[in-house]
Protein backbone atom coordinates (compact mmCIF):
# COMPACT_ATOMS: atom_id res chain seq x y z
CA UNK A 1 82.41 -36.50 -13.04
CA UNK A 2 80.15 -33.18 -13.37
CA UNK A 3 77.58 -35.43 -10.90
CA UNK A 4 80.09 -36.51 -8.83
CA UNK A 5 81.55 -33.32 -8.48
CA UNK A 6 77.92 -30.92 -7.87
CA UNK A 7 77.03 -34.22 -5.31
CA UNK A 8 74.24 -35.32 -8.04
CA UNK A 9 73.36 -31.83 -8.29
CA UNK A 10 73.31 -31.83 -11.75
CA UNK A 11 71.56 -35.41 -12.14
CA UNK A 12 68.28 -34.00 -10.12
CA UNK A 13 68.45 -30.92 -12.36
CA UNK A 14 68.78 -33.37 -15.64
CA UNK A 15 65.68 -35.65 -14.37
CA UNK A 16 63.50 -32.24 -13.99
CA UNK A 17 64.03 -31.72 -17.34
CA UNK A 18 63.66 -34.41 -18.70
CA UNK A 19 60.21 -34.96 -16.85
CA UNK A 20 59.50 -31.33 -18.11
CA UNK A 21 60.27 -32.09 -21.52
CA UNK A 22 58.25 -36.11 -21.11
CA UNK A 23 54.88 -33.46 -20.13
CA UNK A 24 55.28 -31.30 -22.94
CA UNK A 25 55.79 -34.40 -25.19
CA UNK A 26 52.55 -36.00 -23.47
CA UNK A 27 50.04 -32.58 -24.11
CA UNK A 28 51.62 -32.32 -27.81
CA UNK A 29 51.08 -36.33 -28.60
CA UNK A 30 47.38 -35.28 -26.67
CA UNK A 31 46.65 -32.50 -28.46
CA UNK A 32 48.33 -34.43 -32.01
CA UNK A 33 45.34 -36.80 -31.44
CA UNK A 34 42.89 -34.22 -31.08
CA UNK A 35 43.98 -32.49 -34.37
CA UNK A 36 43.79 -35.95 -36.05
CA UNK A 37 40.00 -36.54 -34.49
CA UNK A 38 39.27 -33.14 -35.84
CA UNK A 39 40.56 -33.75 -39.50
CA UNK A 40 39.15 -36.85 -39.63
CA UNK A 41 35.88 -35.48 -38.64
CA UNK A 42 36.02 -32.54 -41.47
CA UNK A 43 37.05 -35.29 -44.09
CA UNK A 44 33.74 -36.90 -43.11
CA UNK A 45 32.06 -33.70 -43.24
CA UNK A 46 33.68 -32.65 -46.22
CA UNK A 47 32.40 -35.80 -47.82
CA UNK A 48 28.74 -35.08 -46.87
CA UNK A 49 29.40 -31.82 -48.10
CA UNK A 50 31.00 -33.15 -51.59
CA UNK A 51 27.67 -35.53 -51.65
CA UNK A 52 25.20 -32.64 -50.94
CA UNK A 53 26.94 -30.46 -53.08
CA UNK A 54 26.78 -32.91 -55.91
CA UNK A 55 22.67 -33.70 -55.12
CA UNK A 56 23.05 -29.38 -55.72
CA UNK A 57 24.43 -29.08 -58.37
CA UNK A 58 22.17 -31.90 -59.78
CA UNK A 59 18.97 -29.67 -59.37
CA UNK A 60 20.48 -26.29 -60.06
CA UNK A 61 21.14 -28.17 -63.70
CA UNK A 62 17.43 -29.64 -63.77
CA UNK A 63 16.36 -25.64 -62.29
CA UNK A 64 18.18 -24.45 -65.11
CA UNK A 65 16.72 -26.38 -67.70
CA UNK A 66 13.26 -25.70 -66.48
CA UNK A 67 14.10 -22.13 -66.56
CA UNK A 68 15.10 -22.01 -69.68
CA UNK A 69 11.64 -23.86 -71.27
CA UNK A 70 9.89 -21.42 -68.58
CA UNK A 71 11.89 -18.42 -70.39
CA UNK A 72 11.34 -19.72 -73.76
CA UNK A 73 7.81 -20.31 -73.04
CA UNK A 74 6.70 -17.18 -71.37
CA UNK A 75 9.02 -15.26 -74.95
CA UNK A 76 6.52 -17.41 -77.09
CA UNK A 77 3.21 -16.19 -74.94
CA UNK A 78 4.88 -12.75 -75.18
CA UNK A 79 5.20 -12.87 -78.47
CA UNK A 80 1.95 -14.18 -79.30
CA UNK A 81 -0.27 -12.19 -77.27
CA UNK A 82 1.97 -8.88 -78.01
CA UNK A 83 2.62 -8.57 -74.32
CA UNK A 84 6.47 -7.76 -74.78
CA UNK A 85 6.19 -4.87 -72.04
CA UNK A 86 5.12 -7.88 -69.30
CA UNK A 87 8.06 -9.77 -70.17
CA UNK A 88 10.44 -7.03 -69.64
CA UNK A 89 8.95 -6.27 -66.40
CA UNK A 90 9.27 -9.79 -65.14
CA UNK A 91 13.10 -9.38 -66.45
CA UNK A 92 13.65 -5.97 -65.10
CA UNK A 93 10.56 -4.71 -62.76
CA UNK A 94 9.97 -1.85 -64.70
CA UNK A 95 6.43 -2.02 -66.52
CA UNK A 96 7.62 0.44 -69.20
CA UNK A 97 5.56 2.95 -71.37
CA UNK A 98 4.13 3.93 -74.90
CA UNK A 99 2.45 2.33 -77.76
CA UNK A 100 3.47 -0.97 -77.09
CA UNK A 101 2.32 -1.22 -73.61
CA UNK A 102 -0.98 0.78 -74.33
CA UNK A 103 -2.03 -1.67 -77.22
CA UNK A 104 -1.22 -4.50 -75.27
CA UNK A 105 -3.93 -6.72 -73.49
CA UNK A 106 -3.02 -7.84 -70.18
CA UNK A 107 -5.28 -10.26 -69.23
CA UNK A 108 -5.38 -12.48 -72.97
CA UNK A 109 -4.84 -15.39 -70.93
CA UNK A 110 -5.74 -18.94 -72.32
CA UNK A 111 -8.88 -20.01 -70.53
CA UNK A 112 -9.22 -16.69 -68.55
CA UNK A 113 -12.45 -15.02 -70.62
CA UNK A 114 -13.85 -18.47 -70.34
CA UNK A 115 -13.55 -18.89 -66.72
CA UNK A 116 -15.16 -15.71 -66.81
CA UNK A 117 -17.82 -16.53 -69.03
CA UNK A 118 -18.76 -19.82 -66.96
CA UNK A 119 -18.75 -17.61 -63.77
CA UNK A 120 -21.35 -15.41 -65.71
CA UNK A 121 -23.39 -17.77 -66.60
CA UNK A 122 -23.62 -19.43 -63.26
CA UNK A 123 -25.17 -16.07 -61.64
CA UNK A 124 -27.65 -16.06 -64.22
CA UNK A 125 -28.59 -19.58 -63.27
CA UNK A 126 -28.69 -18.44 -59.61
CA UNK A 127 -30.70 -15.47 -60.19
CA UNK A 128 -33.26 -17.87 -62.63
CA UNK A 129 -33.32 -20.19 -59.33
CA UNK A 130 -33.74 -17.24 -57.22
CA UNK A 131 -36.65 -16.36 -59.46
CA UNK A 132 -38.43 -19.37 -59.78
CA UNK A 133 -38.51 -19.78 -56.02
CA UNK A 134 -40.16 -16.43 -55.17
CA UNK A 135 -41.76 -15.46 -58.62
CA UNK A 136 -45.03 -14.00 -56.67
CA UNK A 137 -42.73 -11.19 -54.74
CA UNK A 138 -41.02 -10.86 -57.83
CA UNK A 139 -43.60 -10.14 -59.68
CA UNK A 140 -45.65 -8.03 -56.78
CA UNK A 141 -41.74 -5.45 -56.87
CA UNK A 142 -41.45 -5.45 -60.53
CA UNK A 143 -45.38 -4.38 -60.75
CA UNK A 144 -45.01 -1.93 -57.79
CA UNK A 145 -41.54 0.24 -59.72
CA UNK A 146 -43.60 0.16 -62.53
CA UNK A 147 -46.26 1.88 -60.98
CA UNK A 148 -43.65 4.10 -59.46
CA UNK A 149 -42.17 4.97 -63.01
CA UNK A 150 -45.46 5.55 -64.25
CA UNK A 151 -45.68 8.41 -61.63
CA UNK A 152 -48.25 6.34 -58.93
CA UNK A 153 -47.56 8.01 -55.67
CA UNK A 154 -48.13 6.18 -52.58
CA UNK A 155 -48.48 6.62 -48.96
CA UNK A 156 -47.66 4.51 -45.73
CA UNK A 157 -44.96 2.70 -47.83
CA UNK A 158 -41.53 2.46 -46.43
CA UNK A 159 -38.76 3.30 -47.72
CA UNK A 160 -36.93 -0.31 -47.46
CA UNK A 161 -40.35 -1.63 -49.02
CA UNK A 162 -39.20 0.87 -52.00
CA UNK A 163 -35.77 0.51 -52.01
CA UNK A 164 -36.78 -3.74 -52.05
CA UNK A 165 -38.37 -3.37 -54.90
CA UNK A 166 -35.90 -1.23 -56.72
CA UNK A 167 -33.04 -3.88 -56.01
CA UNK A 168 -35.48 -6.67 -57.49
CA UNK A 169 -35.72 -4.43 -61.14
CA UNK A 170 -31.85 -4.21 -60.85
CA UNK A 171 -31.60 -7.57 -60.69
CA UNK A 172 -33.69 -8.58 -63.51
CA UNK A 173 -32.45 -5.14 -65.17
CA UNK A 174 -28.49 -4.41 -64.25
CA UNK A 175 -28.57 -1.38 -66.25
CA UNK A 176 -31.08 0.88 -66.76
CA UNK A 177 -30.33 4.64 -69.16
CA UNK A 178 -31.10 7.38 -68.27
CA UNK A 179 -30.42 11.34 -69.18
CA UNK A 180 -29.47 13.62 -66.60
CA UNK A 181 -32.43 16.01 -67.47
CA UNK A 182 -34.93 13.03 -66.49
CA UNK A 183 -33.15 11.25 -63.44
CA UNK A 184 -34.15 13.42 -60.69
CA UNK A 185 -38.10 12.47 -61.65
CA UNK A 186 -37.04 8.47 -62.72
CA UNK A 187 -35.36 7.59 -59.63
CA UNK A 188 -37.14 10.53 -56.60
CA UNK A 189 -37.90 7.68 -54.72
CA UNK A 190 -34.14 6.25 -53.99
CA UNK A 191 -32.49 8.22 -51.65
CA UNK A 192 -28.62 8.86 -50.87
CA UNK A 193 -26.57 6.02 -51.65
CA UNK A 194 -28.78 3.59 -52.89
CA UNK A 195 -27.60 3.37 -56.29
CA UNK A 196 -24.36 0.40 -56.60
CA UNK A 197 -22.98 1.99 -59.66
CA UNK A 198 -23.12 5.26 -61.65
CA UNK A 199 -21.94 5.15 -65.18
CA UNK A 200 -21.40 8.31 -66.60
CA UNK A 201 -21.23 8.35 -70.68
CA UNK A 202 -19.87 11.40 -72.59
CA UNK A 203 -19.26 13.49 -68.97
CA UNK A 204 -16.84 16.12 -70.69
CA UNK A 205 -20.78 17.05 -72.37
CA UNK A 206 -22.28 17.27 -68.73
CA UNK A 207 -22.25 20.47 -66.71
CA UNK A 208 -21.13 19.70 -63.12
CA UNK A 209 -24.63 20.31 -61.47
CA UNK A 210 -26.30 18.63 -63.80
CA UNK A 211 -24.86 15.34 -62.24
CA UNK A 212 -25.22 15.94 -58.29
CA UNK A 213 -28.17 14.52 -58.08
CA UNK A 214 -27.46 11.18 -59.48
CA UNK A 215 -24.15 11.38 -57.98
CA UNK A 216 -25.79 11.61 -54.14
CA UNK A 217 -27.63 8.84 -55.01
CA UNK A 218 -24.87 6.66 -55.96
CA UNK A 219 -22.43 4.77 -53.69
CA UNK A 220 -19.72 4.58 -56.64
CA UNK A 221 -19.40 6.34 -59.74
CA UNK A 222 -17.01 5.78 -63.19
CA UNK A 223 -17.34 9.03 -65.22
CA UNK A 224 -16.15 8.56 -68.84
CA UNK A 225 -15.53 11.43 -71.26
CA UNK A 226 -13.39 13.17 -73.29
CA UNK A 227 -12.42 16.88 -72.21
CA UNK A 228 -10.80 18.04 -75.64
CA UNK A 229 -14.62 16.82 -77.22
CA UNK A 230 -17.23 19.64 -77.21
CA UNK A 231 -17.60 21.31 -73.76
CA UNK A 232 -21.39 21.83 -71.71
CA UNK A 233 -23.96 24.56 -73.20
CA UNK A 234 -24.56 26.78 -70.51
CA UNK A 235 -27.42 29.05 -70.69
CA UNK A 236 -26.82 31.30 -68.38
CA UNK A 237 -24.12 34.07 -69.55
CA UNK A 238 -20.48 34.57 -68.16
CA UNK A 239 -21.42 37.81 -66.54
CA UNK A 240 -24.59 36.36 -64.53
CA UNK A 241 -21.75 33.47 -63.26
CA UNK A 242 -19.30 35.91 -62.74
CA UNK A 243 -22.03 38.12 -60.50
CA UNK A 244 -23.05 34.88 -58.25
CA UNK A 245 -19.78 33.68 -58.15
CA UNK A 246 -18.14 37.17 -56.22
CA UNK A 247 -20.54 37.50 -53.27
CA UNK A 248 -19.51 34.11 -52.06
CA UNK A 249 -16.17 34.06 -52.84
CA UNK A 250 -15.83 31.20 -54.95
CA UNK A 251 -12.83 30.07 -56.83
CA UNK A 252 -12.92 31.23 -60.23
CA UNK A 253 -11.92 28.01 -61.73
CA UNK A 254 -15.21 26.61 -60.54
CA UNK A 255 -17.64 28.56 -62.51
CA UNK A 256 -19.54 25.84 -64.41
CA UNK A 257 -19.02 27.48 -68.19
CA UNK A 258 -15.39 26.33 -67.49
CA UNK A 259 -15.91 22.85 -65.66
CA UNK A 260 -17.90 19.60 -67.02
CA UNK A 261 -18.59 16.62 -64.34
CA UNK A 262 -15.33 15.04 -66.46
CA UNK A 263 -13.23 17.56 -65.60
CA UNK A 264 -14.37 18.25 -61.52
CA UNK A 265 -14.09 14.32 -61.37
CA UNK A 266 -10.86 14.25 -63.14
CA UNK A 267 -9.61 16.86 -60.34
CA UNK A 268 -10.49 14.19 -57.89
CA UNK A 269 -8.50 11.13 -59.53
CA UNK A 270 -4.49 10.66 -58.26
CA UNK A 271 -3.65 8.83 -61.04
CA UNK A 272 -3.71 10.41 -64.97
CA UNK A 273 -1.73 12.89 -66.76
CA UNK A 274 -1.74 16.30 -68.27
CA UNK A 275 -3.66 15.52 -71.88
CA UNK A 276 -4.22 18.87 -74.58
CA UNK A 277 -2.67 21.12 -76.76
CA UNK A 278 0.63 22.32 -76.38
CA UNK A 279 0.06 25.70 -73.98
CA UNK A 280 -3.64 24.67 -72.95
CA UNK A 281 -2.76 21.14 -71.30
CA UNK A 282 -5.32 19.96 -68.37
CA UNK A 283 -5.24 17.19 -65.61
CA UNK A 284 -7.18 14.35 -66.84
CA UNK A 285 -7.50 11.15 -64.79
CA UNK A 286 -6.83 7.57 -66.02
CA UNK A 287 -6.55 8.66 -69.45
CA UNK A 288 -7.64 6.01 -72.17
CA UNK A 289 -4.78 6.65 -75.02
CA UNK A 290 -5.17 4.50 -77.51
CA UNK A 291 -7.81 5.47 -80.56
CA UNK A 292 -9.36 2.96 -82.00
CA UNK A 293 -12.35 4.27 -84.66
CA UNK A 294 -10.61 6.46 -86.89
CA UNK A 295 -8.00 5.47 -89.94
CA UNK A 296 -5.09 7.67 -90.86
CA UNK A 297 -4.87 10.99 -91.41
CA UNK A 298 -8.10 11.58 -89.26
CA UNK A 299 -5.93 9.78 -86.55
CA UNK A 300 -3.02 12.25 -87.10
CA UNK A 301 -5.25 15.07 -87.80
CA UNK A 302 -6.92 14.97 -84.12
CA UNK A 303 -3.74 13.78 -82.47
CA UNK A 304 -1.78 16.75 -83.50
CA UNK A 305 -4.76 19.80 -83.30
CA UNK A 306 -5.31 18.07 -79.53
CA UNK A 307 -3.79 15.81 -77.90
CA UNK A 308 -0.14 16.85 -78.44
CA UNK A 309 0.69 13.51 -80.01
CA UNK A 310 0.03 11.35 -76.61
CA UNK A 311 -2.75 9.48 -78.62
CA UNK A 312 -1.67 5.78 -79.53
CA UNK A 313 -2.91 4.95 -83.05
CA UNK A 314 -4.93 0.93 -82.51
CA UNK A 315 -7.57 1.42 -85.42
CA UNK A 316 -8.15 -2.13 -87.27
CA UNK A 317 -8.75 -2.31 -90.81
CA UNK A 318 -12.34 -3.53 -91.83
CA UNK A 319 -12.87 -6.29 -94.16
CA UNK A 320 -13.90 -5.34 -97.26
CA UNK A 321 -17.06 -6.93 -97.38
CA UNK A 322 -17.80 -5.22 -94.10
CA UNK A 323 -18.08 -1.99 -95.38
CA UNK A 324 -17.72 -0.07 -98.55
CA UNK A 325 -14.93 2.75 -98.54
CA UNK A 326 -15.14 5.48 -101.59
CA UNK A 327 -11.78 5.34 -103.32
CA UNK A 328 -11.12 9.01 -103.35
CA UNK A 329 -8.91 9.49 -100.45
CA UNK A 330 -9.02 11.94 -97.47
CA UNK A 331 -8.89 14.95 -98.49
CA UNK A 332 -9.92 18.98 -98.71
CA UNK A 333 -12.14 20.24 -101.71
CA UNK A 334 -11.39 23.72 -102.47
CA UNK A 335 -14.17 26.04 -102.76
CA UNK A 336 -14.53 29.66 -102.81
CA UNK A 337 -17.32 31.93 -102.77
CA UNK A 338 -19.64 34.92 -101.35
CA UNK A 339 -21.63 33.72 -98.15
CA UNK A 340 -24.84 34.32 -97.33
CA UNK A 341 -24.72 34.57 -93.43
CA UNK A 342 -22.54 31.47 -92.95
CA UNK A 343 -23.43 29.59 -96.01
CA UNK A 344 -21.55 29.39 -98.94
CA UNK A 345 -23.57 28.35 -101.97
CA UNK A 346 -20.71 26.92 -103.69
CA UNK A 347 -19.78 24.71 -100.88
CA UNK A 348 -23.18 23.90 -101.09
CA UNK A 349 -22.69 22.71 -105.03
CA UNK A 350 -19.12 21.06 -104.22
CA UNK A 351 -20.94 18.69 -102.04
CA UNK A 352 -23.41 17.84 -104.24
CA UNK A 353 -20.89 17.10 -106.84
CA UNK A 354 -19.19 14.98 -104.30
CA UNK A 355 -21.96 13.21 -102.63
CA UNK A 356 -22.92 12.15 -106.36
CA UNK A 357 -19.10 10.33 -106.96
CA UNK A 358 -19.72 8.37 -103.75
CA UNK A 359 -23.00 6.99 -105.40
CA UNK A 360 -21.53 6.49 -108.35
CA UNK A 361 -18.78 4.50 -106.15
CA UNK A 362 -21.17 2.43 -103.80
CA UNK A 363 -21.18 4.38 -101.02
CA UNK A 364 -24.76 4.23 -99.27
CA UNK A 365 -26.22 7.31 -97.78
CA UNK A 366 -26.77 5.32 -94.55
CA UNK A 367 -22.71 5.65 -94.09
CA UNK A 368 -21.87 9.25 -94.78
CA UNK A 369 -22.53 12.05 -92.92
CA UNK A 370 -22.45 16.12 -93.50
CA UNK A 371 -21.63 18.19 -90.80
CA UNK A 372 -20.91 21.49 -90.09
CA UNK A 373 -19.94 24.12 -87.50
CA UNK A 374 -22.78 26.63 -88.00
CA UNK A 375 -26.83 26.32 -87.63
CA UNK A 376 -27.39 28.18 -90.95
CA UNK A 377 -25.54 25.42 -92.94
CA UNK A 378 -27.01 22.55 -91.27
CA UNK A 379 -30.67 24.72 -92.24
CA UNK A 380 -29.56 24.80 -95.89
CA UNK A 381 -28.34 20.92 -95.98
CA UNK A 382 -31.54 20.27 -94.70
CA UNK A 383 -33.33 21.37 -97.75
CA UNK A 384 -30.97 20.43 -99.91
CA UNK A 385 -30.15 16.42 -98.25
CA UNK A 386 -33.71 14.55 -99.31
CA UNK A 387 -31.89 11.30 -99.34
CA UNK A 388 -32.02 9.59 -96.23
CA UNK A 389 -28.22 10.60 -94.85
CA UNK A 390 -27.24 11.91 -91.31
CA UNK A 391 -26.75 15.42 -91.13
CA UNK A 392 -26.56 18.31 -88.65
CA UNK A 393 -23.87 20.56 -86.71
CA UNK A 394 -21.04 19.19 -85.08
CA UNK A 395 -22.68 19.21 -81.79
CA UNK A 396 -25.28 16.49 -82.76
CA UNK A 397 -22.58 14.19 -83.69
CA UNK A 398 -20.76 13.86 -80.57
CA UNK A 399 -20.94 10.13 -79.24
CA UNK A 400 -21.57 9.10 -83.28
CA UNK A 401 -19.31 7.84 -86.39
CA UNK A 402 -20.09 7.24 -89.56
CA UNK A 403 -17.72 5.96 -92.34
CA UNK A 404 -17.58 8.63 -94.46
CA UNK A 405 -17.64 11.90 -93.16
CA UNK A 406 -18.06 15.52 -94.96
CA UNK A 407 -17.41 18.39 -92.97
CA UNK A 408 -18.63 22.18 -94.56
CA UNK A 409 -17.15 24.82 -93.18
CA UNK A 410 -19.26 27.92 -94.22
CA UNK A 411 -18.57 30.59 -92.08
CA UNK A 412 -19.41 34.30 -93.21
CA UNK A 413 -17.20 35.71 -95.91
CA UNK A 414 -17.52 39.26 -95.60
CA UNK A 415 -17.03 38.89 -91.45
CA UNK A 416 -14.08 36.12 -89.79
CA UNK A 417 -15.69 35.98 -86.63
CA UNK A 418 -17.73 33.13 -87.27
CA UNK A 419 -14.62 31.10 -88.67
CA UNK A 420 -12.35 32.36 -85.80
CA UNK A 421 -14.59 31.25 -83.34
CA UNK A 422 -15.06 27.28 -85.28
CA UNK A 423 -11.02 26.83 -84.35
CA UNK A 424 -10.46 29.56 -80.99
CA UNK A 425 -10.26 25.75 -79.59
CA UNK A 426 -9.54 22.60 -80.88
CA UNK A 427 -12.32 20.58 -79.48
CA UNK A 428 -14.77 21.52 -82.74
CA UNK A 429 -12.47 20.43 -85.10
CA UNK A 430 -11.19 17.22 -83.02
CA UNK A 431 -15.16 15.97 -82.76
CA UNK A 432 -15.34 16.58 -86.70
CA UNK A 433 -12.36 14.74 -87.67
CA UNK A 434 -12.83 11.39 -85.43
CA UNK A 435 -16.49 11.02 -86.36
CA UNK A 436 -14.80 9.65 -89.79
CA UNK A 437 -13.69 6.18 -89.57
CA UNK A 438 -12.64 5.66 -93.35
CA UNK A 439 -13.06 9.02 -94.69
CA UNK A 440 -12.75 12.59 -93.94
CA UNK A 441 -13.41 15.33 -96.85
CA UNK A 442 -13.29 19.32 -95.99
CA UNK A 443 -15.19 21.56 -97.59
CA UNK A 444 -14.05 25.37 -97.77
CA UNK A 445 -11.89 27.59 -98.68
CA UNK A 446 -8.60 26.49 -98.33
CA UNK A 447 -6.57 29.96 -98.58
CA UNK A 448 -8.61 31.16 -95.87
CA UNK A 449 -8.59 28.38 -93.60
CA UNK A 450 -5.22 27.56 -93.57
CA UNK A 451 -4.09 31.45 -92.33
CA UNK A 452 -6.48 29.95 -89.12
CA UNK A 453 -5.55 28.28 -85.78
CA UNK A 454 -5.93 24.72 -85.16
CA UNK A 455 -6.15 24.18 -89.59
CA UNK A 456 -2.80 25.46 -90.02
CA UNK A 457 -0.93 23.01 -88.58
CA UNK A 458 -2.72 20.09 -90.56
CA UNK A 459 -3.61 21.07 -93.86
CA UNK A 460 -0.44 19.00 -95.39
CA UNK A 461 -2.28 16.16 -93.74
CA UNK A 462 -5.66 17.54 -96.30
CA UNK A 463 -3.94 17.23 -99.25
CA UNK A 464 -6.39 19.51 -102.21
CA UNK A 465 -9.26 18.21 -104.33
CA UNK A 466 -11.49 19.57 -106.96
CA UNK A 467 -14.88 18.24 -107.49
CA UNK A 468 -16.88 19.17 -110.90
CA UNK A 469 -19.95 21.15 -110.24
CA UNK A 470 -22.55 22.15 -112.92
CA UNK A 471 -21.73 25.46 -112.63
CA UNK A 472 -17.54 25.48 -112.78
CA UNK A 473 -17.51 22.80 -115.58
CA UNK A 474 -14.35 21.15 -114.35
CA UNK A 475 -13.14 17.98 -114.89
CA UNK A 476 -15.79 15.55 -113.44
CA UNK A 477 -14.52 12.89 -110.54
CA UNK A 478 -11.89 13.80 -107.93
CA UNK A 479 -8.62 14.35 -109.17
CA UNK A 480 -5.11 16.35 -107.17
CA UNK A 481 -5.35 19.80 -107.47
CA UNK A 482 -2.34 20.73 -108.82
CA UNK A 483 -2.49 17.34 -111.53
CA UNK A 484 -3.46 17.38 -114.79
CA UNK A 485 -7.01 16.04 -116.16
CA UNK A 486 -6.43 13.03 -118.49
């Protein structure tokens, strides 16, 4: 009736509609299919996915197993070859510090020293080859240094002729010694550079001009010393320094009595630390910590008077059949008496007394040695020593060790200059007491000595000993101060 009525108005108006709404239906079944191509595409994907994921998880579970024997493994190398401070900087990155680091041994890897050893022994093959196929121009360099050495001068040869023959005695020779006093005349004919390496033993000993000369000649140099050891002799006085040093303005801390070559090349080094006493610390470069000659106390002993504890202790303990060690421990024999200059006559008999107990115990002569501080002493042990035993000042035993060690302090009784100067620095004392590798006795007097520098802070570390002498009468043998005699 509505049609009929709007003259199929309303009919057209129903058919647009409907073809409206027949469109929309069409893009939504379209775009329905679409959807269902795309979900059925991400279920296949999704499937992949689930398979790769599974083939993932299957070798993180085979990765994790292998990591865990790798773990497990490098813990049991760790363990074994005391390298604790690698593992914990594979774990964390951080390398770490202090005695367990500075003990440890980096490069203890199995079959490492002999790869090395095989690689050795294949350059001395190649140099025997080398050798045997030119053994007359060998022969004609090593026969023209010689003459060289031997002080031969010659003219109209050139220097590469020269330096030739040089490299041909460093071949058959890698290292050749010599002292500083003697290198300018040994090696005049090699000029700047022409030297591979310069090894430089006990440089905290060596004034600084003492090494130029074999330092110009050297492309690379390694000085090793110790700068809390004894310091250069200089003979030419403070004041005559002091007087050259003003006109050309030179910095003060670079008059030689206050510098050795270890300390100017220390000065040059990025990499070390500041090594001493507590109040009197220096720069030292690529400090070697760990101290491996001396047992306890002499360890302690040195580590406290100089090094501020930063020494790492890494002595190992002899086998008994190795060497004989006198069963009276480390100790300080107490002995009192007038002086005559810086000898004490009772010291004198004290060590008598005691060198006789450590015959009587086994102890050869060839493994103790009696030092002192002053020249007078070392003149009266002369006399007195006919046995064949090292003896001398502390100076002549720097660079040496012996097992037993006796160190007589002497030093002028009616003056304390003499014994203030022995500890105004620790190095005296810190040669004395790491010279000892088993044994360390003291003899002095032990009231005065401990009001001193540098003794006071280790004499618990000494503890006291009385020795019988001929003319005390005391109880013979070795015995605690303060014990009873049985």
């Amino acid at each position: 009736m509505v049609n009929l009525f709007s003259l199929w108005g309303c009919y057209r108006q129903w058919k647009q509609e409907l073809d409206l709404l027949q469109k929309v239906l069409d893009a939504e079944e379209r775009a329905s299919t679409i959807v269902d191509l795309k979900a059925k595409r991400l279920r296949d994907q999704l499937a992949e996915f689930d398979k790769v994921l599974a083939v993932s998880e299957a070798k993180l579970q085979q990765l994790q197993h292998a990591a865990k024997a790798h773990e497990e493994q490098v813990t049991t190398l760790a363990e074994k070859y005391k390298a604790a401070h690698f593992l914990a900087w594979l774990r964390t990155g951080s390398i770490g510090r202090g005695p367990e680091i500075e003990l440890a041994e980096p490069w203890v890897v199995p079959g490492w020293r002999r790869a090395r050893a095989r690689v050795f022994i294949e350059a001395l093959h190649l140099h025997k080859t080398f050798f045997e196929l030119e053994p007359k121009r060998v022969r004609a360099n090593l026969n023209f240094v010689t003459s060289i050495l031997q002080g031969t001068r010659y003219r109209g040869v050139s220097q590469d002729a020269i330096r030739s023959a040089w490299a041909t005695l460093f071949m058959v020779v890698p290292v050749l010694s010599s002292t500083f006093a003697s290198f300018a005349r040994t090696f005049s004919t090699l000029g700047a550079g022409e030297i591979g390496w310069l090894l430089v033993d006990e440089a905290g000993q060596a004034t600084p001009q003492a090494a130029v000369g074999a330092l110009w000649r050297s492309r690379r140099a390694v000085l090793v010393g110790d700068p809390l050891q004894l310091k250069p002799i200089l003979s030419v006085s403070d004041a005559a320094l002091e007087h050259m040093r003003q006109p050309f303005r030179v910095d003060a801390r670079w008059i030689p009595s206050g510098q050795s070559a270890q300390s100017v090349a220390d000065q040059g080094s990025a990499v070390g630390k500041m090594l001493g006493p507590a109040g009197m610390k220096s720069w030292v470069g690529l400090p070697l910590v760990v101290h491996r000659r001396c047992d306890r106390p002499m360890f302690e002993l040195a580590n406290k008077i100089a090094y501020d504890g930063a020494m790492v202790y890494g002595t190992s303990t002899p086998s008994p059949e190795k060497e004989t060690t006198a069963t009276l421990p480390t100790g300080w024999i107490n002995v009192r008496g007038p002086s005559d200059g810086n000898w004490v006559e009772a010291e004198g008999r004290a060590l008598k007394a005691l060198l006789a107990k450590l015959a009587q115990e086994g102890v050869a002569a060839k493994d103790i040695s009696v030092i002192t501080p002053f020249q007078d002493v070392r003149n009266q042990l002369q006399v007195m020593l006919r046995q064949p035993m090292v003896f001398g000042t502390i100076h002549t035993m720097q660079g040496k060790e012996s097992s037993v060690v006796v160190l007589v302090l002497g030093g002028n009784s009616e003056s304390s200059r003499a014994r203030e100067w022995a500890v105004s620095e620790p190095n005296l004392v810190n040669v004395a007491a790491t010279r000892a590798k088993r044994r360390l006795y003291v003899i002095g007097d032990r009231a005065d000595w401990s009001k001193r520098s540098i003794f006071c802070k280790v004499m618990h570390l000494l503890p006291e000993y009385r020795i019988s002498t001929p003319s005390t009468g005391t109880q013979a043998g070795g015995v605690p101060a303060k014990s009873s005699v049985p």
